[in-house]
PDB file of N, CA and C in Angstrom:
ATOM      1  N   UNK A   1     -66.290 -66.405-158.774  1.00  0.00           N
ATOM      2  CA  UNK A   1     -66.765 -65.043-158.992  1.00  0.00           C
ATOM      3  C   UNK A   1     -66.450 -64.227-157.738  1.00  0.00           C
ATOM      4  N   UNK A   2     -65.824 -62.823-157.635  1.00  0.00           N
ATOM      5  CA  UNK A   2     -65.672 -62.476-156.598  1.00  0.00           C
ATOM      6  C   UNK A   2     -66.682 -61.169-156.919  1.00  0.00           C
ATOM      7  N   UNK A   3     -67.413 -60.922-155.546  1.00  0.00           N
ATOM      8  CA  UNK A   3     -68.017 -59.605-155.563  1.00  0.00           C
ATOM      9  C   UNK A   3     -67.033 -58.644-154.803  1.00  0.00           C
ATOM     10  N   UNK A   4     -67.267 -57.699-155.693  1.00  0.00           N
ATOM     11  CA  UNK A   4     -66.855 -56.122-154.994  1.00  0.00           C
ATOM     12  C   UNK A   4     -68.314 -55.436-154.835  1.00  0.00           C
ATOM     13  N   UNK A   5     -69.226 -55.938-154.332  1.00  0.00           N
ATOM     14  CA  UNK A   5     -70.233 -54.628-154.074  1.00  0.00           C
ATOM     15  C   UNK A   5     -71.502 -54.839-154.720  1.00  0.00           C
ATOM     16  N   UNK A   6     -72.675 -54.952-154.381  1.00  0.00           N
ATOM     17  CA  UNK A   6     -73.179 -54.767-155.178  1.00  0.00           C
ATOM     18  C   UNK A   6     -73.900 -53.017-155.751  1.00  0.00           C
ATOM     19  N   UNK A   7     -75.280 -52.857-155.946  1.00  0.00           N
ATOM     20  CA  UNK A   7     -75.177 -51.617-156.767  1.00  0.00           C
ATOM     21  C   UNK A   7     -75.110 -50.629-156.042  1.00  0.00           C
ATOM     22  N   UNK A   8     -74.954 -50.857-154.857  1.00  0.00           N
ATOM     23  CA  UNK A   8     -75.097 -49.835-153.485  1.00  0.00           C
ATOM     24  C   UNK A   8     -73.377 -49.762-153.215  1.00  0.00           C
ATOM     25  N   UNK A   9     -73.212 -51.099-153.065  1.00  0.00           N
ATOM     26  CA  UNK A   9     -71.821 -51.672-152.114  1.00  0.00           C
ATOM     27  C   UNK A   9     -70.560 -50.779-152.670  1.00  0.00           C
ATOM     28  N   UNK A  10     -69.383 -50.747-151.832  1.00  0.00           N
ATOM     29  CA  UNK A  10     -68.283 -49.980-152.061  1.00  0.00           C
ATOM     30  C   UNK A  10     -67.048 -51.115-152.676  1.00  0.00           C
ATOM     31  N   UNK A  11     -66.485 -50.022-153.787  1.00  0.00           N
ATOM     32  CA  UNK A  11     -65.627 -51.033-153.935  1.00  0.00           C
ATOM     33  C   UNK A  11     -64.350 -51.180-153.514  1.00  0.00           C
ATOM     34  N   UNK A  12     -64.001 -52.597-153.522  1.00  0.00           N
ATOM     35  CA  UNK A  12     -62.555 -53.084-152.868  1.00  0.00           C
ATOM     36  C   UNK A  12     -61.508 -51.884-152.516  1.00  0.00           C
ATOM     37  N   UNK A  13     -61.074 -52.326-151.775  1.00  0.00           N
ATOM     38  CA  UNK A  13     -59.887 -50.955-151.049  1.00  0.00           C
ATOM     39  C   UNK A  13     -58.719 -51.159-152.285  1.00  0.00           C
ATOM     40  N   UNK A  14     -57.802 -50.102-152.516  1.00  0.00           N
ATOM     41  CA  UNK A  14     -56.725 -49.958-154.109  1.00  0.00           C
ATOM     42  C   UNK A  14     -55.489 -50.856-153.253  1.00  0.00           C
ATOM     43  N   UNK A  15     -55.872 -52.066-153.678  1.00  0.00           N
ATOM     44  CA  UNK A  15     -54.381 -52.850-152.909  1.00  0.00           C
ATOM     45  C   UNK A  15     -53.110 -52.280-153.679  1.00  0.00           C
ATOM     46  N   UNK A  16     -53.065 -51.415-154.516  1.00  0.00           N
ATOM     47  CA  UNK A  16     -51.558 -51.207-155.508  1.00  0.00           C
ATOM     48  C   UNK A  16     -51.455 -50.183-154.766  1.00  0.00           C
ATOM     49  N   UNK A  17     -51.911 -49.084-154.214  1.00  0.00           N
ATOM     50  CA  UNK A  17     -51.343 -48.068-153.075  1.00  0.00           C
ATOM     51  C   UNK A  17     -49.822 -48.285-152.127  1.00  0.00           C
ATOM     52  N   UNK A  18     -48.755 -48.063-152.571  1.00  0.00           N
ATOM     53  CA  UNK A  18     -48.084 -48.257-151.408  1.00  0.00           C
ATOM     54  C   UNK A  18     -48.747 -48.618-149.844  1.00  0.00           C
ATOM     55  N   UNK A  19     -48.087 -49.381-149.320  1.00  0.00           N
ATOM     56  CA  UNK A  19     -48.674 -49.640-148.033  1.00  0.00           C
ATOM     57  C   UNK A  19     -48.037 -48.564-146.776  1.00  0.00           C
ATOM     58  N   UNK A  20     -48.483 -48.019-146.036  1.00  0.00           N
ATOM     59  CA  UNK A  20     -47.397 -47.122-145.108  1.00  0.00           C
ATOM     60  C   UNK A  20     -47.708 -48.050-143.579  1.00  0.00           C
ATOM     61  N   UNK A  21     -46.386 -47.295-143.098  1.00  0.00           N
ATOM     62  CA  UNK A  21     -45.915 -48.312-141.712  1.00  0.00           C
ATOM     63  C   UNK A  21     -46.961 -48.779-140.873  1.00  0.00           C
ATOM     64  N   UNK A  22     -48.352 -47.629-140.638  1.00  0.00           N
ATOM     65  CA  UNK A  22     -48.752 -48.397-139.521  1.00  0.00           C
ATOM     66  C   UNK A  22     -50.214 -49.113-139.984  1.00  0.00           C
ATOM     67  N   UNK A  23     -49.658 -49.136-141.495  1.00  0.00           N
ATOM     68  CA  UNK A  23     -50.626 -50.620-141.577  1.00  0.00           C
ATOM     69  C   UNK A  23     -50.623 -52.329-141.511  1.00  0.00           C
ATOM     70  N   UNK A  24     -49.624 -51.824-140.923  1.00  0.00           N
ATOM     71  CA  UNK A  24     -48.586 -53.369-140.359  1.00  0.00           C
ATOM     72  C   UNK A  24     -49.390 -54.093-138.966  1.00  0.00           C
ATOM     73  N   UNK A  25     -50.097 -52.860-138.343  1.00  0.00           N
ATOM     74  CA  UNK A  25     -50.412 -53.144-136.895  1.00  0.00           C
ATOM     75  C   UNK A  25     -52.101 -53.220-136.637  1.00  0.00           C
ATOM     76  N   UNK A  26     -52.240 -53.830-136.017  1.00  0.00           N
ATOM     77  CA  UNK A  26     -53.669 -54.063-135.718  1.00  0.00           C
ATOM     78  C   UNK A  26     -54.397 -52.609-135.132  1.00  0.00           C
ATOM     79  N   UNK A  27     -55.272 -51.652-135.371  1.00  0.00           N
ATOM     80  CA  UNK A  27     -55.815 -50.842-134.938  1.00  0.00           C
ATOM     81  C   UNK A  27     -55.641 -50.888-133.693  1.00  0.00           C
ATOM     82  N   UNK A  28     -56.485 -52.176-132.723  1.00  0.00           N
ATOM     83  CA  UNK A  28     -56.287 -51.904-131.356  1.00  0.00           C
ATOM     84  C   UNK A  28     -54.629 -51.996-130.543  1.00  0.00           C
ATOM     85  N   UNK A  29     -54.034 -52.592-131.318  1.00  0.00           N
ATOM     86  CA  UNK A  29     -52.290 -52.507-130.441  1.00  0.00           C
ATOM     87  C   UNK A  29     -51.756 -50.834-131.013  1.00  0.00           C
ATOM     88  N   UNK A  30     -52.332 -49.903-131.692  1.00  0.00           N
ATOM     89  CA  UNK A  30     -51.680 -48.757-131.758  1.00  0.00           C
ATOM     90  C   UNK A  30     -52.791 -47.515-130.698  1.00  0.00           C
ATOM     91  N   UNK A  31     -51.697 -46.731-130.225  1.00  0.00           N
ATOM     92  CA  UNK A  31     -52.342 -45.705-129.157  1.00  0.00           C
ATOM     93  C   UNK A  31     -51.821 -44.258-129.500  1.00  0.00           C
ATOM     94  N   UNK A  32     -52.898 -43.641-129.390  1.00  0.00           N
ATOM     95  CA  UNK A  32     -52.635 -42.223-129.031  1.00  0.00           C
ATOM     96  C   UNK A  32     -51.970 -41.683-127.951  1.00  0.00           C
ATOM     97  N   UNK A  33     -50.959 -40.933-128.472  1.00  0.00           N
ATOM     98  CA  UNK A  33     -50.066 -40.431-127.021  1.00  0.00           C
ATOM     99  C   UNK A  33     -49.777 -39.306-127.209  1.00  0.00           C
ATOM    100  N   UNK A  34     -50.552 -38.035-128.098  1.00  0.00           N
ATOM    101  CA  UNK A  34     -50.025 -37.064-127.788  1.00  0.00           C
ATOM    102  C   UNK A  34     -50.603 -36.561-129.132  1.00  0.00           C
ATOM    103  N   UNK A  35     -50.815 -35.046-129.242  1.00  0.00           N
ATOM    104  CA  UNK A  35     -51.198 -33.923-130.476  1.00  0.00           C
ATOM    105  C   UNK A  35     -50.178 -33.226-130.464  1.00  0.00           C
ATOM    106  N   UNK A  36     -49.836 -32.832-131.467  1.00  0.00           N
ATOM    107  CA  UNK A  36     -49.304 -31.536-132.187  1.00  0.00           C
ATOM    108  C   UNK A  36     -49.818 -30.604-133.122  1.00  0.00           C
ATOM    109  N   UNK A  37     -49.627 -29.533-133.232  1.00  0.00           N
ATOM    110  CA  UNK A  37     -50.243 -28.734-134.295  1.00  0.00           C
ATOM    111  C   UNK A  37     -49.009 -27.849-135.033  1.00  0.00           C
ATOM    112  N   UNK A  38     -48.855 -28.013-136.157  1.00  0.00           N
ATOM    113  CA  UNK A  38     -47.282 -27.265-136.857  1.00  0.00           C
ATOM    114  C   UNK A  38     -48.363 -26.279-138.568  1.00  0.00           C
ATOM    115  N   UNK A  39     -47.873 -24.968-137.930  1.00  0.00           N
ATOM    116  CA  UNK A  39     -49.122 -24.659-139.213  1.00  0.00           C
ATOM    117  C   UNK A  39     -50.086 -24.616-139.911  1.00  0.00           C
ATOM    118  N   UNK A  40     -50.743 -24.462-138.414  1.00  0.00           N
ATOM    119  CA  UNK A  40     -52.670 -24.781-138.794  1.00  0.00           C
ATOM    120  C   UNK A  40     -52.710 -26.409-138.971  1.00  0.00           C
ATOM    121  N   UNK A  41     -51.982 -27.287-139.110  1.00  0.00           N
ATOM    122  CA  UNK A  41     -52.547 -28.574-139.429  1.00  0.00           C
ATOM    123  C   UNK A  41     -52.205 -29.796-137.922  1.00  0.00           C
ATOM    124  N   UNK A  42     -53.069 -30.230-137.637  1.00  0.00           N
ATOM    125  CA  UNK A  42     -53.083 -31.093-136.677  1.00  0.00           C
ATOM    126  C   UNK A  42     -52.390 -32.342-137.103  1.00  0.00           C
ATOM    127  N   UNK A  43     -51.391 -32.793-135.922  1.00  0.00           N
ATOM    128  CA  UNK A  43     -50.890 -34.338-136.260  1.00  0.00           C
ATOM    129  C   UNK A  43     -51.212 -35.009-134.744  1.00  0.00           C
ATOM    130  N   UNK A  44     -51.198 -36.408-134.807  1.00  0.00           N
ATOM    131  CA  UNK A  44     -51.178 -37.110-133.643  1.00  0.00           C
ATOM    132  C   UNK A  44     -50.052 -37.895-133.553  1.00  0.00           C
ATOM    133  N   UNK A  45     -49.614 -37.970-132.767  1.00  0.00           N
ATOM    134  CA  UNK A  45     -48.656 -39.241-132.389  1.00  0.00           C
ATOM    135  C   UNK A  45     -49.087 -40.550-131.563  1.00  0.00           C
ATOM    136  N   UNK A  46     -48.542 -41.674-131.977  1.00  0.00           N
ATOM    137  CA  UNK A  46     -48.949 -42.390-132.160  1.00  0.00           C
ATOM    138  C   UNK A  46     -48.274 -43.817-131.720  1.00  0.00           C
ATOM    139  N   UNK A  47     -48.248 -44.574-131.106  1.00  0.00           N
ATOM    140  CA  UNK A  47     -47.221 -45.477-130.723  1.00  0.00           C
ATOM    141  C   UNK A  47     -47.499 -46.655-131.294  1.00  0.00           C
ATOM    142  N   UNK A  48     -46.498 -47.834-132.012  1.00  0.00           N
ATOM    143  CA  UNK A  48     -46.980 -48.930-132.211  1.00  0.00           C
ATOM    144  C   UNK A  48     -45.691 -49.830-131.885  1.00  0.00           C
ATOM    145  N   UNK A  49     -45.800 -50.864-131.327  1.00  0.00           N
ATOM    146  CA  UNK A  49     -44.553 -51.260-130.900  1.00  0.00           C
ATOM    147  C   UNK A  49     -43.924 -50.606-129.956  1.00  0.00           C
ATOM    148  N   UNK A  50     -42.525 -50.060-130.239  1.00  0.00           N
ATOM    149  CA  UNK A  50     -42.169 -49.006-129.101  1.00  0.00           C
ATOM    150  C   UNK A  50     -41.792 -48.086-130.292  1.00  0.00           C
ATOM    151  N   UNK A  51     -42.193 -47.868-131.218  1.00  0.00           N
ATOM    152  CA  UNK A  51     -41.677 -46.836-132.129  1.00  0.00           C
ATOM    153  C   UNK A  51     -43.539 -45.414-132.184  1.00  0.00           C
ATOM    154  N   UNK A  52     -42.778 -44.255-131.943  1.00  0.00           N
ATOM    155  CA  UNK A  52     -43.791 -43.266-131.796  1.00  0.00           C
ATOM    156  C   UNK A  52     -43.400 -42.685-133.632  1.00  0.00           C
ATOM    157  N   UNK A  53     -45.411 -42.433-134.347  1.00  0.00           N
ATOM    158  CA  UNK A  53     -44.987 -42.387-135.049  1.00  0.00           C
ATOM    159  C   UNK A  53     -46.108 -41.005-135.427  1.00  0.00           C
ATOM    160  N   UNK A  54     -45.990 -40.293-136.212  1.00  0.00           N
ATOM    161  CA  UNK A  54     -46.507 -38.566-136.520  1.00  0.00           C
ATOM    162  C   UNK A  54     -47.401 -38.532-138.067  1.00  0.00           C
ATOM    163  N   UNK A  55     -48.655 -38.921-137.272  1.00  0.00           N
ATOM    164  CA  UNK A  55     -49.993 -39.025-138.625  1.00  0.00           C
ATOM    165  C   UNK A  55     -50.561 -38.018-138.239  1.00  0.00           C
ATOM    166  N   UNK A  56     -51.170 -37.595-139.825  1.00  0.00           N
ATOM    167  CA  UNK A  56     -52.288 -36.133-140.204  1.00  0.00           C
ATOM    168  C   UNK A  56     -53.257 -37.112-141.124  1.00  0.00           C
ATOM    169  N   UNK A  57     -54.195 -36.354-141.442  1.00  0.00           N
ATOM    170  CA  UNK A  57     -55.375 -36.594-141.895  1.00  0.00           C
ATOM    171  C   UNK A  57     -54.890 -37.049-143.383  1.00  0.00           C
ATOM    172  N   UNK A  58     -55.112 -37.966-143.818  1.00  0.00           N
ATOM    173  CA  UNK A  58     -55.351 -38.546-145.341  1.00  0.00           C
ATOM    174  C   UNK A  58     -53.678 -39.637-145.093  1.00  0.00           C
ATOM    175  N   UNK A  59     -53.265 -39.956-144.078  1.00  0.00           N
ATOM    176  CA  UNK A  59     -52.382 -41.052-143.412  1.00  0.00           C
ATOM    177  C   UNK A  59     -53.615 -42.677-143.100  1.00  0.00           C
ATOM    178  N   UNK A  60     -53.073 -43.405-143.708  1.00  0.00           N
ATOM    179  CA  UNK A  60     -53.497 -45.133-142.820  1.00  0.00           C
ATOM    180  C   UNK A  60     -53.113 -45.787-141.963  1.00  0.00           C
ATOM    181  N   UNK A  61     -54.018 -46.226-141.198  1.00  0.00           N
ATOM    182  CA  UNK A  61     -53.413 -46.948-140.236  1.00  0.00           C
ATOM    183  C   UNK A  61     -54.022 -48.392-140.569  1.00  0.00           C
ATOM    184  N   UNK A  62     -53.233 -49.017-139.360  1.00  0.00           N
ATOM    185  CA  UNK A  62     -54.360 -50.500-138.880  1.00  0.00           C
ATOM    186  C   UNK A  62     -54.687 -51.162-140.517  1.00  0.00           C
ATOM    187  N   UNK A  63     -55.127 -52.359-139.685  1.00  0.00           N
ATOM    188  CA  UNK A  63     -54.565 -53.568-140.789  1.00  0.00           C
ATOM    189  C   UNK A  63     -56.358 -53.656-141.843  1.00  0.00           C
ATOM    190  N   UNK A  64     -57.236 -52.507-141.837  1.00  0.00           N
ATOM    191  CA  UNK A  64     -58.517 -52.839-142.365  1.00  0.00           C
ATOM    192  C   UNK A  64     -58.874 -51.444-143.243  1.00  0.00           C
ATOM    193  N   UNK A  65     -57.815 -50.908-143.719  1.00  0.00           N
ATOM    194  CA  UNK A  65     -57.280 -49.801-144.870  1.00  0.00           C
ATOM    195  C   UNK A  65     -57.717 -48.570-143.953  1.00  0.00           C
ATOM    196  N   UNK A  66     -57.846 -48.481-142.876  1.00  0.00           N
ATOM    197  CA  UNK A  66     -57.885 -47.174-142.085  1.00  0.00           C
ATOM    198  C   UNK A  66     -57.673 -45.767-142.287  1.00  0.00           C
ATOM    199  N   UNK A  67     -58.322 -45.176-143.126  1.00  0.00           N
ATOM    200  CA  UNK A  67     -58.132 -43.807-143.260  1.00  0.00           C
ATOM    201  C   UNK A  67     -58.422 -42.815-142.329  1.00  0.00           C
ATOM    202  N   UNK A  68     -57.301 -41.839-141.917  1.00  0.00           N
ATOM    203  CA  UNK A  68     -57.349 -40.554-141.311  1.00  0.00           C
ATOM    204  C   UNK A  68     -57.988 -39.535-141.450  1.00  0.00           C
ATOM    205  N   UNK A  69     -59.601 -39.882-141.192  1.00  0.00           N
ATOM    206  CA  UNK A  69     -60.098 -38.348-141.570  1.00  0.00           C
ATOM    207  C   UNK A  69     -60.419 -37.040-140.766  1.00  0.00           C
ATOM    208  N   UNK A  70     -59.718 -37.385-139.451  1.00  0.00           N
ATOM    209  CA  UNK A  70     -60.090 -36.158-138.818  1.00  0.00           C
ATOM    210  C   UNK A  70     -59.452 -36.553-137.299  1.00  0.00           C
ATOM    211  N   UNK A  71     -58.333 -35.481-137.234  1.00  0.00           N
ATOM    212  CA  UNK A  71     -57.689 -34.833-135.620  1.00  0.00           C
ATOM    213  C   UNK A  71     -58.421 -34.303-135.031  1.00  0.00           C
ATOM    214  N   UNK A  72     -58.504 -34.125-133.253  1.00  0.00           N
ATOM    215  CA  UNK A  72     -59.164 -33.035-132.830  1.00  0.00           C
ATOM    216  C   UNK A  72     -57.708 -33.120-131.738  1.00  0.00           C
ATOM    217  N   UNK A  73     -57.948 -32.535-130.462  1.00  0.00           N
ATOM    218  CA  UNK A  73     -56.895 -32.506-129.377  1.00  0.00           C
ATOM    219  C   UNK A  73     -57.119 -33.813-128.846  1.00  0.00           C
ATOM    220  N   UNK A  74     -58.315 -34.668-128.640  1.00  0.00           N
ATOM    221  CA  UNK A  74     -58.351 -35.613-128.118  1.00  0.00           C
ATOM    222  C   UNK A  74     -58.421 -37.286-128.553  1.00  0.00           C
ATOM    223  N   UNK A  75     -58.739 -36.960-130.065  1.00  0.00           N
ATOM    224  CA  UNK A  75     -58.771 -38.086-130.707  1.00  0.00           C
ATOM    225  C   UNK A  75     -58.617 -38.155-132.035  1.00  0.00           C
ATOM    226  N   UNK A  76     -58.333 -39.712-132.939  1.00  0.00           N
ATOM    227  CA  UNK A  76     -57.935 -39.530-134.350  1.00  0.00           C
ATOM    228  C   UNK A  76     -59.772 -40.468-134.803  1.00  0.00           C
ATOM    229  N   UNK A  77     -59.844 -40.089-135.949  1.00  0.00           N
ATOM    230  CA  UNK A  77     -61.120 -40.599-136.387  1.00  0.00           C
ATOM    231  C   UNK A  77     -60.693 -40.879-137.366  1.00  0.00           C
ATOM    232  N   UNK A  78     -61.231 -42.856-137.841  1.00  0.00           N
ATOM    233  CA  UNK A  78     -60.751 -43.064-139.002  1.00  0.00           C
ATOM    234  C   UNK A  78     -61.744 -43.775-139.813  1.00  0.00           C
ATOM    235  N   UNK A  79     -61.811 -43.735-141.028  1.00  0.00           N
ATOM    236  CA  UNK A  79     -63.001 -44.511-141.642  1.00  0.00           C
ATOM    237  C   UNK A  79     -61.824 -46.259-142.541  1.00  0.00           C
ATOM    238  N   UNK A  80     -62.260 -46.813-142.096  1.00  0.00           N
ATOM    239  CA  UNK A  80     -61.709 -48.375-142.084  1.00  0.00           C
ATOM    240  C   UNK A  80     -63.062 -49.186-143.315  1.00  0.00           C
ATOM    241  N   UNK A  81     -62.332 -49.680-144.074  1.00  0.00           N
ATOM    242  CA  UNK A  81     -63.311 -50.500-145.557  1.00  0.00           C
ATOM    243  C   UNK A  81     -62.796 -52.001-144.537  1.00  0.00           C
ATOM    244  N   UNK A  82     -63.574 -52.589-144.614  1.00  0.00           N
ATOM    245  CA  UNK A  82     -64.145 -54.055-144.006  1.00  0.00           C
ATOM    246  C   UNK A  82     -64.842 -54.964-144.976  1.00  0.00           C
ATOM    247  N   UNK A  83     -64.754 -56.425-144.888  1.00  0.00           N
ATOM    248  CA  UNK A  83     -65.251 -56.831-146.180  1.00  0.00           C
ATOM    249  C   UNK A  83     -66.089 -57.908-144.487  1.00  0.00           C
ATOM    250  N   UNK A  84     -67.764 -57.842-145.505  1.00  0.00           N
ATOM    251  CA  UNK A  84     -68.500 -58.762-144.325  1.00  0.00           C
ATOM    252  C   UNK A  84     -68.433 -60.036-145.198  1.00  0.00           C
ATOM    253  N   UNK A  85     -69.189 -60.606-143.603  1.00  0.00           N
ATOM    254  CA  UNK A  85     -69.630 -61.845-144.429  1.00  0.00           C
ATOM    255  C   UNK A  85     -70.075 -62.564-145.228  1.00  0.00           C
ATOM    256  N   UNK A  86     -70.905 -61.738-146.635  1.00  0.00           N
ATOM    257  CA  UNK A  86     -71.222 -62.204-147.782  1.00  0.00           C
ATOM    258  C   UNK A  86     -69.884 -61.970-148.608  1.00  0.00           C
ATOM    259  N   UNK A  87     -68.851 -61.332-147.905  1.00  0.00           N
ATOM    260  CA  UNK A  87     -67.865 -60.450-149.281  1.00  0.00           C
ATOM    261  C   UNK A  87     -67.871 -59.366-149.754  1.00  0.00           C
ATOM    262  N   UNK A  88     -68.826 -58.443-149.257  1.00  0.00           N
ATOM    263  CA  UNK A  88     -69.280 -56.983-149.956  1.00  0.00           C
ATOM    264  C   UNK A  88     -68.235 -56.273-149.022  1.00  0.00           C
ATOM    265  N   UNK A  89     -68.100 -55.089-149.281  1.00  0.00           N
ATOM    266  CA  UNK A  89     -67.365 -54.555-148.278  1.00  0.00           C
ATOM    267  C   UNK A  89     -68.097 -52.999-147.914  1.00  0.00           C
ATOM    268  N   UNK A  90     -67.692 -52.710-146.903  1.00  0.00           N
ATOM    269  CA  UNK A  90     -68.364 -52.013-146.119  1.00  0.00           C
ATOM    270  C   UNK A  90     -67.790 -50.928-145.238  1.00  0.00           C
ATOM    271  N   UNK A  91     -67.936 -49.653-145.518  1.00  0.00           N
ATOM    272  CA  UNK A  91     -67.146 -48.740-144.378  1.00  0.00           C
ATOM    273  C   UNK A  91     -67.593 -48.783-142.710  1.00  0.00           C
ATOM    274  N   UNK A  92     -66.692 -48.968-142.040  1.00  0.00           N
ATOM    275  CA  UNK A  92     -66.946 -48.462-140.486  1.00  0.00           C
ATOM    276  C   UNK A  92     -66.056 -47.716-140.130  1.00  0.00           C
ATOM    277  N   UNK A  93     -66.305 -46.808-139.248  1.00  0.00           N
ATOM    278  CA  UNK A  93     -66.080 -45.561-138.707  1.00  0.00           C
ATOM    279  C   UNK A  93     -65.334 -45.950-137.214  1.00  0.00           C
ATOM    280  N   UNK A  94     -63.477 -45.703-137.293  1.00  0.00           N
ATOM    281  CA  UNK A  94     -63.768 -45.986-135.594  1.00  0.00           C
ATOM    282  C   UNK A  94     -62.614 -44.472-135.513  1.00  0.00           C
ATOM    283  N   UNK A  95     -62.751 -44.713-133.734  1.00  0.00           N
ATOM    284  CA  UNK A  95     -61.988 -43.508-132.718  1.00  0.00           C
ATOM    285  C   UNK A  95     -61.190 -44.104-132.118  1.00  0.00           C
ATOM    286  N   UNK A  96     -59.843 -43.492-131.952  1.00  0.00           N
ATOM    287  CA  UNK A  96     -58.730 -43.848-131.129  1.00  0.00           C
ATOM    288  C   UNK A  96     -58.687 -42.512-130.103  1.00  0.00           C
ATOM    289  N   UNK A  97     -58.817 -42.711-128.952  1.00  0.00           N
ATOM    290  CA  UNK A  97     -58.539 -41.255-127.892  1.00  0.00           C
ATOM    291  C   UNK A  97     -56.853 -41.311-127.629  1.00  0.00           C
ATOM    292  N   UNK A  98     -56.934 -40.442-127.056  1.00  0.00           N
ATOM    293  CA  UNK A  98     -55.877 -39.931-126.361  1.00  0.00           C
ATOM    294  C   UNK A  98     -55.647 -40.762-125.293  1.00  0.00           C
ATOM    295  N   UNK A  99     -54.718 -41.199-124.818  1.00  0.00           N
ATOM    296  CA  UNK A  99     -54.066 -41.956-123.664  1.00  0.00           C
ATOM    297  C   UNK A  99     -54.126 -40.853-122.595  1.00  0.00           C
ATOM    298  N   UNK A 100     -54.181 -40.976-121.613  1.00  0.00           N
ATOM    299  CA  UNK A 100     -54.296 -39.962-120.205  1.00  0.00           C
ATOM    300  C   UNK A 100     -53.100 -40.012-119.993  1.00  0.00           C
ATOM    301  N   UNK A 101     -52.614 -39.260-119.658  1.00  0.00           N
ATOM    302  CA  UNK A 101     -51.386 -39.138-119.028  1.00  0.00           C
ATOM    303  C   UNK A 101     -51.082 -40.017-117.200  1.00  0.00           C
ATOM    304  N   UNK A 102     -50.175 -40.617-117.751  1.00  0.00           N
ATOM    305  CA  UNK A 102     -49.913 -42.013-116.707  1.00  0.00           C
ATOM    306  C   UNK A 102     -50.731 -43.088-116.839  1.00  0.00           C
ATOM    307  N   UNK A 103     -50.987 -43.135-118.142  1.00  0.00           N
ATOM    308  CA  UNK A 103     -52.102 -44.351-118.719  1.00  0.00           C
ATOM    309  C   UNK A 103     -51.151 -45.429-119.633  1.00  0.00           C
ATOM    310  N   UNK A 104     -51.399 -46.797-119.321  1.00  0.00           N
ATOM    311  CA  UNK A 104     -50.830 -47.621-120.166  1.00  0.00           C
ATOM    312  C   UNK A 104     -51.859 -47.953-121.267  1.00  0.00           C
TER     313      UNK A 104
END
């Protein structure tokens, strides 16, 4: 029997979604390196590997279905579905900042 949730719980992330590139990479090996803004809409850039890559809001990252819900100048905010230890799954909320300039 597999649970998705119970009457509260959220259900399973849509595995038939195309997958996009930087859900290949572990949240913590990808970094913020930079904002842009092109027409009122904010993007971040983004490094994973050595390839820099140009996410906006409703983009995934990271390997725990990471959704993009919000740019500012200094950071990307993403809401990530997690399955705990009974199997239910569960949203958490994380922040990636901005890299400082001359920051590894």
């Amino acid at each position: 029997v597999v649970k998705t949730g119970g009457p509260g719980g959220l259900k399973p992330p849509d595995d038939k979604r195309p997958k996009e590139p930087l859900e290949a990479f572990p949240l913590e090996s990808i970094k913020v390196v930079g904002m842009l803004q092109q027409a009122k809409q904010m993007f971040a850039l983004v490094r994973a590997d050595a390839t820099v890559y140009r996410v906006k809001v409703g983009n995934y990252m990271g390997q725990n279905f990471g959704l993009v819900t919000g740019i500012t100048d200094s950071q990307v905010q993403l809401r990530e579905i997690v399955q705990d230890a009974s199997g239910d799954w569960a949203e958490r909320v994380s922040t990636l900042q901005l890299q400082e300039a001359g920051g590894k």
